[in-house]
Protein backbone atom coordinates (compact mmCIF):
# COMPACT_ATOMS: atom_id res chain seq x y z
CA UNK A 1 -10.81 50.52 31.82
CA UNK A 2 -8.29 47.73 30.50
CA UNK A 3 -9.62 45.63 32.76
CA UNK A 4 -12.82 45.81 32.44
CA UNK A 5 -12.22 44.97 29.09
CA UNK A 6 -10.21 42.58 29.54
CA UNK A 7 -12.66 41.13 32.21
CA UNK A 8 -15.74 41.64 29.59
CA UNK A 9 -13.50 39.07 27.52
CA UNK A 10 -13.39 36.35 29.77
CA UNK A 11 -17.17 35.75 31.67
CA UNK A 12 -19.10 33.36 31.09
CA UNK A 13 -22.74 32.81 30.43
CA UNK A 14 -23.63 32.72 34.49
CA UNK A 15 -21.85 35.43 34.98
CA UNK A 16 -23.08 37.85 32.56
CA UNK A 17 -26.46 36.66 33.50
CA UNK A 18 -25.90 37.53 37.74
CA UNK A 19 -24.64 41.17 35.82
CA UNK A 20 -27.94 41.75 34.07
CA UNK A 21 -29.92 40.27 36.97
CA UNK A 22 -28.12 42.65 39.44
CA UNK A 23 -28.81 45.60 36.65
CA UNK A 24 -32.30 44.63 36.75
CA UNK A 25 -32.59 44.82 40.82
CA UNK A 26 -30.75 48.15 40.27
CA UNK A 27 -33.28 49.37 38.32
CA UNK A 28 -36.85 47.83 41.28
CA UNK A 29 -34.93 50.04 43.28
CA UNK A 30 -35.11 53.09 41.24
CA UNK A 31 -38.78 52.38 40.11
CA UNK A 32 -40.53 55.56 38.93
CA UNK A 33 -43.59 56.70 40.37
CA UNK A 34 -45.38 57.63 36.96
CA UNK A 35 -43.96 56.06 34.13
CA UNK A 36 -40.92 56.76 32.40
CA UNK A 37 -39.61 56.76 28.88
CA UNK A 38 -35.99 55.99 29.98
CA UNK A 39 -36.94 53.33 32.60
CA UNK A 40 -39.05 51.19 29.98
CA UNK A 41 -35.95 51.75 27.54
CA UNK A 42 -33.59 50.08 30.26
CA UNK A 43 -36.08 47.69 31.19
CA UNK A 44 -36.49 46.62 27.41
CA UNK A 45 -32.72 46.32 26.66
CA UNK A 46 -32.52 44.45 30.03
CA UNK A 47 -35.44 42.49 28.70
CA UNK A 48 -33.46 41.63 25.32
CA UNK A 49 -29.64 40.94 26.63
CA UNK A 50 -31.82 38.14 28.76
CA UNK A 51 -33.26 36.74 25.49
CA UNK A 52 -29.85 36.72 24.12
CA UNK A 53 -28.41 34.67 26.46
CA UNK A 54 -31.43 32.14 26.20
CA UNK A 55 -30.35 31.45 23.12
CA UNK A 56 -26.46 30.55 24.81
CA UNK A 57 -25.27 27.72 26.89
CA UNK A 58 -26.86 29.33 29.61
CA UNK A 59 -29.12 27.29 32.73
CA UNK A 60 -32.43 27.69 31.61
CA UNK A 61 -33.50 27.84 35.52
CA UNK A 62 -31.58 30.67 35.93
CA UNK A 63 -32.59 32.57 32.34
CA UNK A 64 -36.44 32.29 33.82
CA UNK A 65 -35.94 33.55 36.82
CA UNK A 66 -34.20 36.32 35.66
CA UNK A 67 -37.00 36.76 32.82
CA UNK A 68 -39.77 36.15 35.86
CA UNK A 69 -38.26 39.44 37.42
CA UNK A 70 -38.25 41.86 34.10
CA UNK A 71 -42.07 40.46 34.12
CA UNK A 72 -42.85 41.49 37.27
CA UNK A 73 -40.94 44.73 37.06
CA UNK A 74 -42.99 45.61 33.81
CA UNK A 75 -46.47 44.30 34.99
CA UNK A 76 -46.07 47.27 37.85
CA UNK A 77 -44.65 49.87 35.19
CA UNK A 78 -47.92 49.20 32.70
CA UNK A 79 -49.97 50.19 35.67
CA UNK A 80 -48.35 53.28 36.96
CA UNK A 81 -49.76 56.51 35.74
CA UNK A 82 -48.83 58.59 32.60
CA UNK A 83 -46.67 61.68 34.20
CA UNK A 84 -47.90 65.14 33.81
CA UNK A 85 -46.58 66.79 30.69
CA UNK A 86 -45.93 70.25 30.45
CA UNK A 87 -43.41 71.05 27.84
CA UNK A 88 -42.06 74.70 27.40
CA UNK A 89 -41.68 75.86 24.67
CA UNK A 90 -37.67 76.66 23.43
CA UNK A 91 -37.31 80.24 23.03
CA UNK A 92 -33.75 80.32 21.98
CA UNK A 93 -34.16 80.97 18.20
CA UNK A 94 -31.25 82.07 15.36
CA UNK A 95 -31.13 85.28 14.51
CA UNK A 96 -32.96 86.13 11.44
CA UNK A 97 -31.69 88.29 8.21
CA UNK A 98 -33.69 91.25 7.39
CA UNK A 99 -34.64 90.70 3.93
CA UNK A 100 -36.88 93.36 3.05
CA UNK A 101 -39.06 90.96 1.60
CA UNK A 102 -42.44 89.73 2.30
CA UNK A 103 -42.45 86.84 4.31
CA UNK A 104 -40.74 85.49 7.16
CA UNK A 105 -37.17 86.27 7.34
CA UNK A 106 -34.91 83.73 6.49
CA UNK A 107 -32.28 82.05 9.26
CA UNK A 108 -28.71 83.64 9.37
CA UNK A 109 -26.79 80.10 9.44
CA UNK A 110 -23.14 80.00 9.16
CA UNK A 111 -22.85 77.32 6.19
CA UNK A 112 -18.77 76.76 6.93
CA UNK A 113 -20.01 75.73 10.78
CA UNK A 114 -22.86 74.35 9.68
CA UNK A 115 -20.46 71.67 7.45
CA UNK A 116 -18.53 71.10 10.55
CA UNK A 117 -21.20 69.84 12.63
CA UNK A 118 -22.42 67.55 10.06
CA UNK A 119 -18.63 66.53 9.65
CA UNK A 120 -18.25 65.54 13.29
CA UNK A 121 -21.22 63.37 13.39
CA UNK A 122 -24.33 65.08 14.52
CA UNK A 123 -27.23 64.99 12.19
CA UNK A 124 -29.57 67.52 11.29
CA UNK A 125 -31.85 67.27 13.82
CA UNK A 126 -29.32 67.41 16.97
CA UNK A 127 -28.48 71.11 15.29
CA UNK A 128 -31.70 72.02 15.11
CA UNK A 129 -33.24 71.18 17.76
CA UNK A 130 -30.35 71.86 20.52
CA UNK A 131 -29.89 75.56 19.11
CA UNK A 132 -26.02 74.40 17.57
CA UNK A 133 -25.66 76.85 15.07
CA UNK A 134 -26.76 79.51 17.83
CA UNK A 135 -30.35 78.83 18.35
CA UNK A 136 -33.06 76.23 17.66
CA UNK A 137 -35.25 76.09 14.69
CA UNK A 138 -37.62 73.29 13.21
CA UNK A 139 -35.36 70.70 11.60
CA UNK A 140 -37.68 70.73 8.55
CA UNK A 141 -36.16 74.79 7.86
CA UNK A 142 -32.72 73.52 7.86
CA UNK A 143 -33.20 70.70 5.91
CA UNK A 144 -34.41 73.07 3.12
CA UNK A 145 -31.76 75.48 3.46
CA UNK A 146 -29.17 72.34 2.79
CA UNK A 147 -31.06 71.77 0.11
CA UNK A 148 -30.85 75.35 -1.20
CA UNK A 149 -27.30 75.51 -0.84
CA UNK A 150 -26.13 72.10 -1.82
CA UNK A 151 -25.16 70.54 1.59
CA UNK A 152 -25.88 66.98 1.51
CA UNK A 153 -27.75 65.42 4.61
CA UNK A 154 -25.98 62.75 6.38
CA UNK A 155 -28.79 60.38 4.92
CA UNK A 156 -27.27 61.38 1.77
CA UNK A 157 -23.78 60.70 2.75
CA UNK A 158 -24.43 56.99 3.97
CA UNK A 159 -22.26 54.22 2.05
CA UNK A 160 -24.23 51.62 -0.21
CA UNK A 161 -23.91 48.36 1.22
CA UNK A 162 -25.93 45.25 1.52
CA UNK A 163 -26.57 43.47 5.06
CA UNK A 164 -24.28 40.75 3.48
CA UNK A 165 -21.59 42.37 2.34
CA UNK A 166 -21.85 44.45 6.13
CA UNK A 167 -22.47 41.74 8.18
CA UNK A 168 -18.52 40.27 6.44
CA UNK A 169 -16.85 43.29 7.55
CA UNK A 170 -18.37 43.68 10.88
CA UNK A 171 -17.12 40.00 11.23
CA UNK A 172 -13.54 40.59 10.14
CA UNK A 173 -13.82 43.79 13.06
CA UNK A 174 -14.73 41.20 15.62
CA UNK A 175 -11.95 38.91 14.86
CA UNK A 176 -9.35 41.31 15.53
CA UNK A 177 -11.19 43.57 18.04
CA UNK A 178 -13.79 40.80 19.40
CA UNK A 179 -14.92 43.43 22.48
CA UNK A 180 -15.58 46.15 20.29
CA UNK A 181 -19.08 48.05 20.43
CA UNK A 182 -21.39 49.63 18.33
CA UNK A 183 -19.59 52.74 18.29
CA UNK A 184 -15.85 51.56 17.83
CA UNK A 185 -17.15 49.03 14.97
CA UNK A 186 -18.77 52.50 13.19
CA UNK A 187 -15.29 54.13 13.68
CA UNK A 188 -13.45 51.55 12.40
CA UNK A 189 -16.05 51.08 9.09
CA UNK A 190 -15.38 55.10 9.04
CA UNK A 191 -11.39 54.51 8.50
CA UNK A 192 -11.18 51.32 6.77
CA UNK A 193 -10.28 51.05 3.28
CA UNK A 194 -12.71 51.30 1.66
CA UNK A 195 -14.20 53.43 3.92
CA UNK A 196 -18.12 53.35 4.57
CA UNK A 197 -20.08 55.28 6.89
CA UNK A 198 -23.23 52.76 7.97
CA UNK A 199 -25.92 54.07 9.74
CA UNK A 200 -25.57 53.04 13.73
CA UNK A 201 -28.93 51.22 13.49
CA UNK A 202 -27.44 48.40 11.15
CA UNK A 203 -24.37 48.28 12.76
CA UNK A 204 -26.00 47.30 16.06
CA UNK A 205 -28.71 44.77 14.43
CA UNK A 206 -25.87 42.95 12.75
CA UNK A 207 -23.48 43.04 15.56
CA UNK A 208 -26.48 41.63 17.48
CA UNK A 209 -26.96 39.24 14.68
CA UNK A 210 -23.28 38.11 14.24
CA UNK A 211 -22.54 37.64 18.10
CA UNK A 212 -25.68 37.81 20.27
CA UNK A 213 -23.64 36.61 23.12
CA UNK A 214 -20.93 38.72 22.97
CA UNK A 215 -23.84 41.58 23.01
CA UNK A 216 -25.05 40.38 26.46
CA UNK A 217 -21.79 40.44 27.82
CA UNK A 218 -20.58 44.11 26.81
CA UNK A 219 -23.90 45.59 27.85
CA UNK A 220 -23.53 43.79 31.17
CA UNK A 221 -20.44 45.57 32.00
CA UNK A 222 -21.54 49.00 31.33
CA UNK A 223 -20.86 51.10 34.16
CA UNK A 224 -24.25 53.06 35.20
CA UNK A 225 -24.11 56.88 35.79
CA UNK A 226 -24.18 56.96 39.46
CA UNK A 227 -27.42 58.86 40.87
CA UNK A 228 -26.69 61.82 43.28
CA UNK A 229 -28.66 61.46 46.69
CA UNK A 230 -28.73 63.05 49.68
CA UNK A 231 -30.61 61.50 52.78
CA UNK A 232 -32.09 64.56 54.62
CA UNK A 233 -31.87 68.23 54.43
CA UNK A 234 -28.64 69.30 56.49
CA UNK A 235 -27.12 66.19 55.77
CA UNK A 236 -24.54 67.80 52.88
CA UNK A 237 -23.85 70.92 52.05
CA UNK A 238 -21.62 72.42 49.07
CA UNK A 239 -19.43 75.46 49.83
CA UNK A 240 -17.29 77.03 46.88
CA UNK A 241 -16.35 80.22 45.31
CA UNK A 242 -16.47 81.36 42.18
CA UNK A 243 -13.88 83.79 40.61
CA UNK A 244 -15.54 85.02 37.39
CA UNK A 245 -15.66 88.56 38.12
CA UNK A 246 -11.92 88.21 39.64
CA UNK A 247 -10.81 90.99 37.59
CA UNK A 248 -12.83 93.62 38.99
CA UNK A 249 -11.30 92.14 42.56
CA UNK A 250 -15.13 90.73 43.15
CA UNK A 251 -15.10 86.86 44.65
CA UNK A 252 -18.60 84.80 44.73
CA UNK A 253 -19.06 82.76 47.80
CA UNK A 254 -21.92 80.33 48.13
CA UNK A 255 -23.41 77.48 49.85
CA UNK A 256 -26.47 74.90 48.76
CA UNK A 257 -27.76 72.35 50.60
CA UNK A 258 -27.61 68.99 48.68
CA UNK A 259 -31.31 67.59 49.43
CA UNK A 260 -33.41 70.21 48.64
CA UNK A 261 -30.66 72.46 46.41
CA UNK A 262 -32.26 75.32 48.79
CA UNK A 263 -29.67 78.46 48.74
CA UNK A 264 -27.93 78.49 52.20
CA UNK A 265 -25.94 82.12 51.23
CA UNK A 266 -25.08 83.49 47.74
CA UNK A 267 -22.71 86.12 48.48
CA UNK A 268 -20.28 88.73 46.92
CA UNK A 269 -16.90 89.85 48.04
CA UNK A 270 -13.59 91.74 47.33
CA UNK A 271 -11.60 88.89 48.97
CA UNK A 272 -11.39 84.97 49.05
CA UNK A 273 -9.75 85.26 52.68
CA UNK A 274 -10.68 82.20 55.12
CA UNK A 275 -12.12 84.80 57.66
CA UNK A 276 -14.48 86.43 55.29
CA UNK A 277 -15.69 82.22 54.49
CA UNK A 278 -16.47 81.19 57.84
CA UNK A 279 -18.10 84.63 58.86
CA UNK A 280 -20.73 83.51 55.73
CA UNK A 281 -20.91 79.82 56.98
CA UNK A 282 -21.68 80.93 60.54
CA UNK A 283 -24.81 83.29 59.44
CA UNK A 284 -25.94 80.78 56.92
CA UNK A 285 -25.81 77.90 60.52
CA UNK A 286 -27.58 80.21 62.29
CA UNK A 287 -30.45 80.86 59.45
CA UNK A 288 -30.35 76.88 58.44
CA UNK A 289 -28.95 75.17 61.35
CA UNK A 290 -25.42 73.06 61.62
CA UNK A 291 -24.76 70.39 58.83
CA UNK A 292 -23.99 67.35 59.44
CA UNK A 293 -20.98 67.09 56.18
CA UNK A 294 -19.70 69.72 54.23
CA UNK A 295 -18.27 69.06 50.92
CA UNK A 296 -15.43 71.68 49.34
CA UNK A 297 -12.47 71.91 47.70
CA UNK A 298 -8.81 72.13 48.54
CA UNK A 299 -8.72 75.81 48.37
CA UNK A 300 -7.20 77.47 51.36
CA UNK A 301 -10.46 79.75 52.39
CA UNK A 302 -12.05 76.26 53.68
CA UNK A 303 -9.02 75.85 56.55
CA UNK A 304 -11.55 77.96 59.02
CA UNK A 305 -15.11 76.56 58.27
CA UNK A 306 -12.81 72.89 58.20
CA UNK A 307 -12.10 73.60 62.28
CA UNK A 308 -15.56 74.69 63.03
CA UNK A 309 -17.54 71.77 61.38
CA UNK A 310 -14.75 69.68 63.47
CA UNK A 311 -15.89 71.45 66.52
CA UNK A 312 -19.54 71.16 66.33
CA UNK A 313 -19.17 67.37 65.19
CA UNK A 314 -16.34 65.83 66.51
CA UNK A 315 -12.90 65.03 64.53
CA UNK A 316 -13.53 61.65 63.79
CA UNK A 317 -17.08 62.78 61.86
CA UNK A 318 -15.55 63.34 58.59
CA UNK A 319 -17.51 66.66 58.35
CA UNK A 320 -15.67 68.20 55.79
CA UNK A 321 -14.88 66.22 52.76
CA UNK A 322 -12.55 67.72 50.24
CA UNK A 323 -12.37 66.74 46.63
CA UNK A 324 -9.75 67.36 44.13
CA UNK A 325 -10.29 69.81 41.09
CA UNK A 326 -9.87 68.78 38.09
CA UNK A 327 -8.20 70.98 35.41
């Protein structure tokens, strides 16, 4: 991580540029077939860091054909089709007090956990919505019980600055920590003295404002989430156990193939023995048919099906990868 930082630091214009152009060819290979919310949002920040280099020492050949490919990319994304929607609807919901009233019941919300969520940074409609305080609700009914019990809103909490007086402050934060982000710039309003909590919004448009440059470059060396793939079917499968119900001596083993996430075996045992393993493998090859890689862990109940995948495919196949658990 240092030194990516520390390499984030030093690029130039080019090279932040041949990022964001390899980002963008990242992102033709992963075009959607209907169109995507989350696509046009990457393709519209790719869209801006490319603008903010324009306005750099940066080869105006190069900025242009980089800005030809976002146009072609979003010429073919206007005329894919709008994607199917059907939304369910949430049915985890709070539980409810029973009033004896008439009326709907009002929520049981915990107010103490209820101040701790809004104390660590999510806002009203994260605990809402993703069913934090136990179960969803509209955001609307806990904005009003807030307001019943005196809980300010984050909104409420925000500091009262001007974009001058902000825009100083964020400078003096990029003089002393001239890679820092949107996020680590909030933090560090958060804690200074005085402190002032800024909605995330301003803090990127200034940031943006201050140092558009500087903006390119940090969002050029984001690391993507990698995308899982699998080929084919039979190409990888996952083998594990699971040891939840290890207390009434009962072991889970199961297998899933990694293209089609189609069940291979989901079985239930009083042992985790290696034998017991490979006699479930072997019935799930002869349903499905022999894999070409299987992927476990280090546990000792894999030494058996490790042998037979070498069998069937040769040593020097690499049929078995092992990964390392982390605690």
């Amino acid at each position: 991580m240092s030194d990516r930082i520390a390499r984030a630091g030093t690029l130039g214009h080019e090279e932040v540029l041949e990022d964001i152009e390899l980002y963008i060819r990242g992102l033709a290979r992963s075009f959607p077939e209907t169109k995507d919310p989350e696509f046009e949002k990457k393709l519209n920040q790719a869209n801006v860091n490319v603008q903010r280099l324009a306005q750099g020492n940066t080869n105006e050949a190069n900025v242009q054909r980089v800005h030809g490919l976002v146009s072609r990319l979003k010429s073919r994304y206007n005329a894919l089709p709008l994607a199917s929607v059907n939304e369910e609807k949430n049915s985890r919901y709070s539980k409810k007090t029973v009033s004896g009233k008439k009326g709907n019941n009002p929520y049981d919300i915990d107010i103490t956990h209820l101040k701790f969520l809004l104390s660590i940074g999510h806002n009203v409609k994260e605990i809402a919505e993703k069913g934090l305080l136990g179960g969803s609700m509209h955001r609307n009914t806990l904005t009003r019980f807030m307001k019943d019990n005196n809980i300010p809103t984050p909104r409420e909490r925000y500091s009262i600055i001007s974009d001058d007086d902000l825009l100083i402050l964020i400078r003096k934060i990029a003089l002393d920590f001239p890679n820092s982000g949107i996020r680590e710039v909030t933090a560090l309003l958060r804690t200074g003295n005085p402190p002032h909590i800024v909605q995330r919004d301003r803090v990127a448009r200034l940031l943006s404002f201050s140092n558009p440059e500087a903006t390119a470059r940090r969002w050029a060396q984001v690391v993507p989430r990698r995308v899982y793939s699998v080929p084919t079917p039979n190409h990888l499968w996952h083998i594990d156990t699971h040891h939840s119900l290890i207390r009434w001596n009962f072991v889970i083993h199961s297998c899933i193939d990694g293209f089609s996430r189609f069940i291979i075996y989901l079985k239930i045992h009083t042992n985790n023995l290696a034998k017991t393993m490979v006699c479930d493998f072997i019935e799930g090859v002869k349903v499905s048919g022999v894999p070409s890689r299987v992927r476990a862990d280090h546990g000792g109940e894999f030494v058996h099906v490790k042998s037979l995948m070498e069998s069937l495919n040769g040593p020097g196949h690499n049929a078995l990868y092992l990964w390392k658990v982390c605690s």
